[in-house]
Protein backbone atom coordinates (compact mmCIF):
# COMPACT_ATOMS: atom_id res chain seq x y z
CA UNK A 1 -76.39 189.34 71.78
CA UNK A 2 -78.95 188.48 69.60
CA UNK A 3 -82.88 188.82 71.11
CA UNK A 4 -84.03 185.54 69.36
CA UNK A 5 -81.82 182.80 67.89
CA UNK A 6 -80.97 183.10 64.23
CA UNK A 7 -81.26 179.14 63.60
CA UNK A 8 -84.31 177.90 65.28
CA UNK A 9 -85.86 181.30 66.73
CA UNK A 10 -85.65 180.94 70.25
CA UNK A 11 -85.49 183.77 72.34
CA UNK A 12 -82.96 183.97 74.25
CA UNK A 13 -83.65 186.20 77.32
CA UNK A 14 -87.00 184.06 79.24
CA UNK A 15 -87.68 186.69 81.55
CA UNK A 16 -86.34 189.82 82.73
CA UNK A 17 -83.21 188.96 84.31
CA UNK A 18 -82.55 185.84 83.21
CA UNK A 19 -78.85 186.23 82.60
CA UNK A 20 -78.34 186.92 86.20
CA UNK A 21 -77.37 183.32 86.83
CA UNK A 22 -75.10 183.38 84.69
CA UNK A 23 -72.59 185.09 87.04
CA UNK A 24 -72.64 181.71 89.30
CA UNK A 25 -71.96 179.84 86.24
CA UNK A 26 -69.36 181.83 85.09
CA UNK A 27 -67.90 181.79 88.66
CA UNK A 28 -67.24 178.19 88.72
CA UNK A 29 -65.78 177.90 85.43
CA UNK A 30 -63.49 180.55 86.49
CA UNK A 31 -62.37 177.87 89.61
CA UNK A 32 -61.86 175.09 87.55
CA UNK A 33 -59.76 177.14 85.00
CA UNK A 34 -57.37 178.16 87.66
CA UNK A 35 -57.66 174.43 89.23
CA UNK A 36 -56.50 173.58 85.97
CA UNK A 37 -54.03 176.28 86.01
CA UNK A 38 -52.43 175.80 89.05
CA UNK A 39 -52.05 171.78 88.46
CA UNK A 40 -50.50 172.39 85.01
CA UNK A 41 -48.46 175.00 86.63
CA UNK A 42 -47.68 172.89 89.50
CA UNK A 43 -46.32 170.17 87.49
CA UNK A 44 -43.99 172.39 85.10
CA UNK A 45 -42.68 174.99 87.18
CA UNK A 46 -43.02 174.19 90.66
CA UNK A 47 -44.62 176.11 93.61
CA UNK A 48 -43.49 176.94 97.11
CA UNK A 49 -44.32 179.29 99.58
CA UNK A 50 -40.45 180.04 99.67
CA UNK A 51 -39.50 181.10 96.51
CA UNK A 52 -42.67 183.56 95.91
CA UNK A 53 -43.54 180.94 92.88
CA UNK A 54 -47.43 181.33 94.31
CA UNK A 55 -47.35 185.15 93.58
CA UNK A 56 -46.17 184.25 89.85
CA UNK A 57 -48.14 181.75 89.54
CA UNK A 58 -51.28 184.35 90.62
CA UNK A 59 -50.13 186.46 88.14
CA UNK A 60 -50.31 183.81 85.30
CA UNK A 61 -53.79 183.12 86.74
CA UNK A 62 -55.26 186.32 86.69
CA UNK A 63 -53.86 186.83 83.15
CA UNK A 64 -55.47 183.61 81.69
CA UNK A 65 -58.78 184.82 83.35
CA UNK A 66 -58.87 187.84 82.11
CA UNK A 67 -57.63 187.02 78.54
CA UNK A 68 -60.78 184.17 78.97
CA UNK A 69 -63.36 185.77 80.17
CA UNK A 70 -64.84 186.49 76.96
CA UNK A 71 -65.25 182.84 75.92
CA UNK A 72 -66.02 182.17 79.45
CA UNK A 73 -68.95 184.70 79.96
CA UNK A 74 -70.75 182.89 76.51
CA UNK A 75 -69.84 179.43 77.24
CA UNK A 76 -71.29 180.43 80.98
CA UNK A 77 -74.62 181.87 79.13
CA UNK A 78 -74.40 178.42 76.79
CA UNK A 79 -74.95 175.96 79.29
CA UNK A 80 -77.52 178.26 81.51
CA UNK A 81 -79.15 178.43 78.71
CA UNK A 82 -79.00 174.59 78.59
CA UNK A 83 -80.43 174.56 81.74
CA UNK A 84 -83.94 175.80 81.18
CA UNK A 85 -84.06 174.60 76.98
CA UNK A 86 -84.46 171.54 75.67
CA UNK A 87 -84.29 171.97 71.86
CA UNK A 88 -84.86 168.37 69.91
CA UNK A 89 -84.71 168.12 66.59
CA UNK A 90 -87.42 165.83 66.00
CA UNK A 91 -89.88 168.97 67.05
CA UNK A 92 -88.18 171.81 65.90
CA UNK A 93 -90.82 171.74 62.69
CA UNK A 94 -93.43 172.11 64.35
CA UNK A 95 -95.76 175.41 64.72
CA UNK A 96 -93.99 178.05 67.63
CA UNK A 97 -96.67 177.19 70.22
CA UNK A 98 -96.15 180.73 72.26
CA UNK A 99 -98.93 182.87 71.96
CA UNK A 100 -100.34 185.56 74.66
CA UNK A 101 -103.02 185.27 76.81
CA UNK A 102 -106.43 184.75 75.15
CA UNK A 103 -105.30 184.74 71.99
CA UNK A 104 -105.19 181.53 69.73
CA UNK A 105 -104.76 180.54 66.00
CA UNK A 106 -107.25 178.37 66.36
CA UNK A 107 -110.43 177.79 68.09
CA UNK A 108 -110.48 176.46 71.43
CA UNK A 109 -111.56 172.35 71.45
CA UNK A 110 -113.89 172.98 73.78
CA UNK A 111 -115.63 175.68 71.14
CA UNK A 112 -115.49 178.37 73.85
CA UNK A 113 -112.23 180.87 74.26
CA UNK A 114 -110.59 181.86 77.12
């Protein structure tokens, strides 16, 4: 992953880890897939505790996860991301106003620095 975005510049990690939340993210994308799964599922093929159709339809599951966990784990990071970045287009011009502490490119207004 990229350490700053190659479009606007942002960086992407905010503080050391950042990404962590991404796990609970991920997680309930991961339940609504196999929601989705199991409804779809449901609906075509049929499941019953008799017939072992739940133990097929597991093994569908886990295979859709696994073959989607790629797209999930960056759509997951997407919208955390989301979460704590606003970016508008109407101020994306304007000068990157992060600098460190007690430095500035120009003079404090008061005439005194920090």
């Amino acid at each position: 992953m990229h350490d700053h975005c190659p479009v606007c510049g942002q960086k992407f990690e905010l503080e050391t880890g950042f990404w962590f939340g991404t796990g609970y993210v991920s997680y309930v994308l991961s339940v609504a897939l196999s929601v989705f799964n199991l409804i779809w599922y449901w609906l075509i093929f049929g499941i019953s505790w008799r017939d072992n159709s739940i133990i097929y339809w597991l093994g569908v599951n886990g295979v859709i996860l696994t073959v989607a966990q790629p797209w999930l784990m960056r759509f997951s990071r997407t919208l955390y991301l989301y979460f704590f970045v606003y970016y508008d287009e109407d101020t994306a011009h304007l000068p990157d106003a992060d600098h460190k502490h007690g430095e500035h490119s120009r003079p404090h207004p008061a005439g005194h620095s920090h």
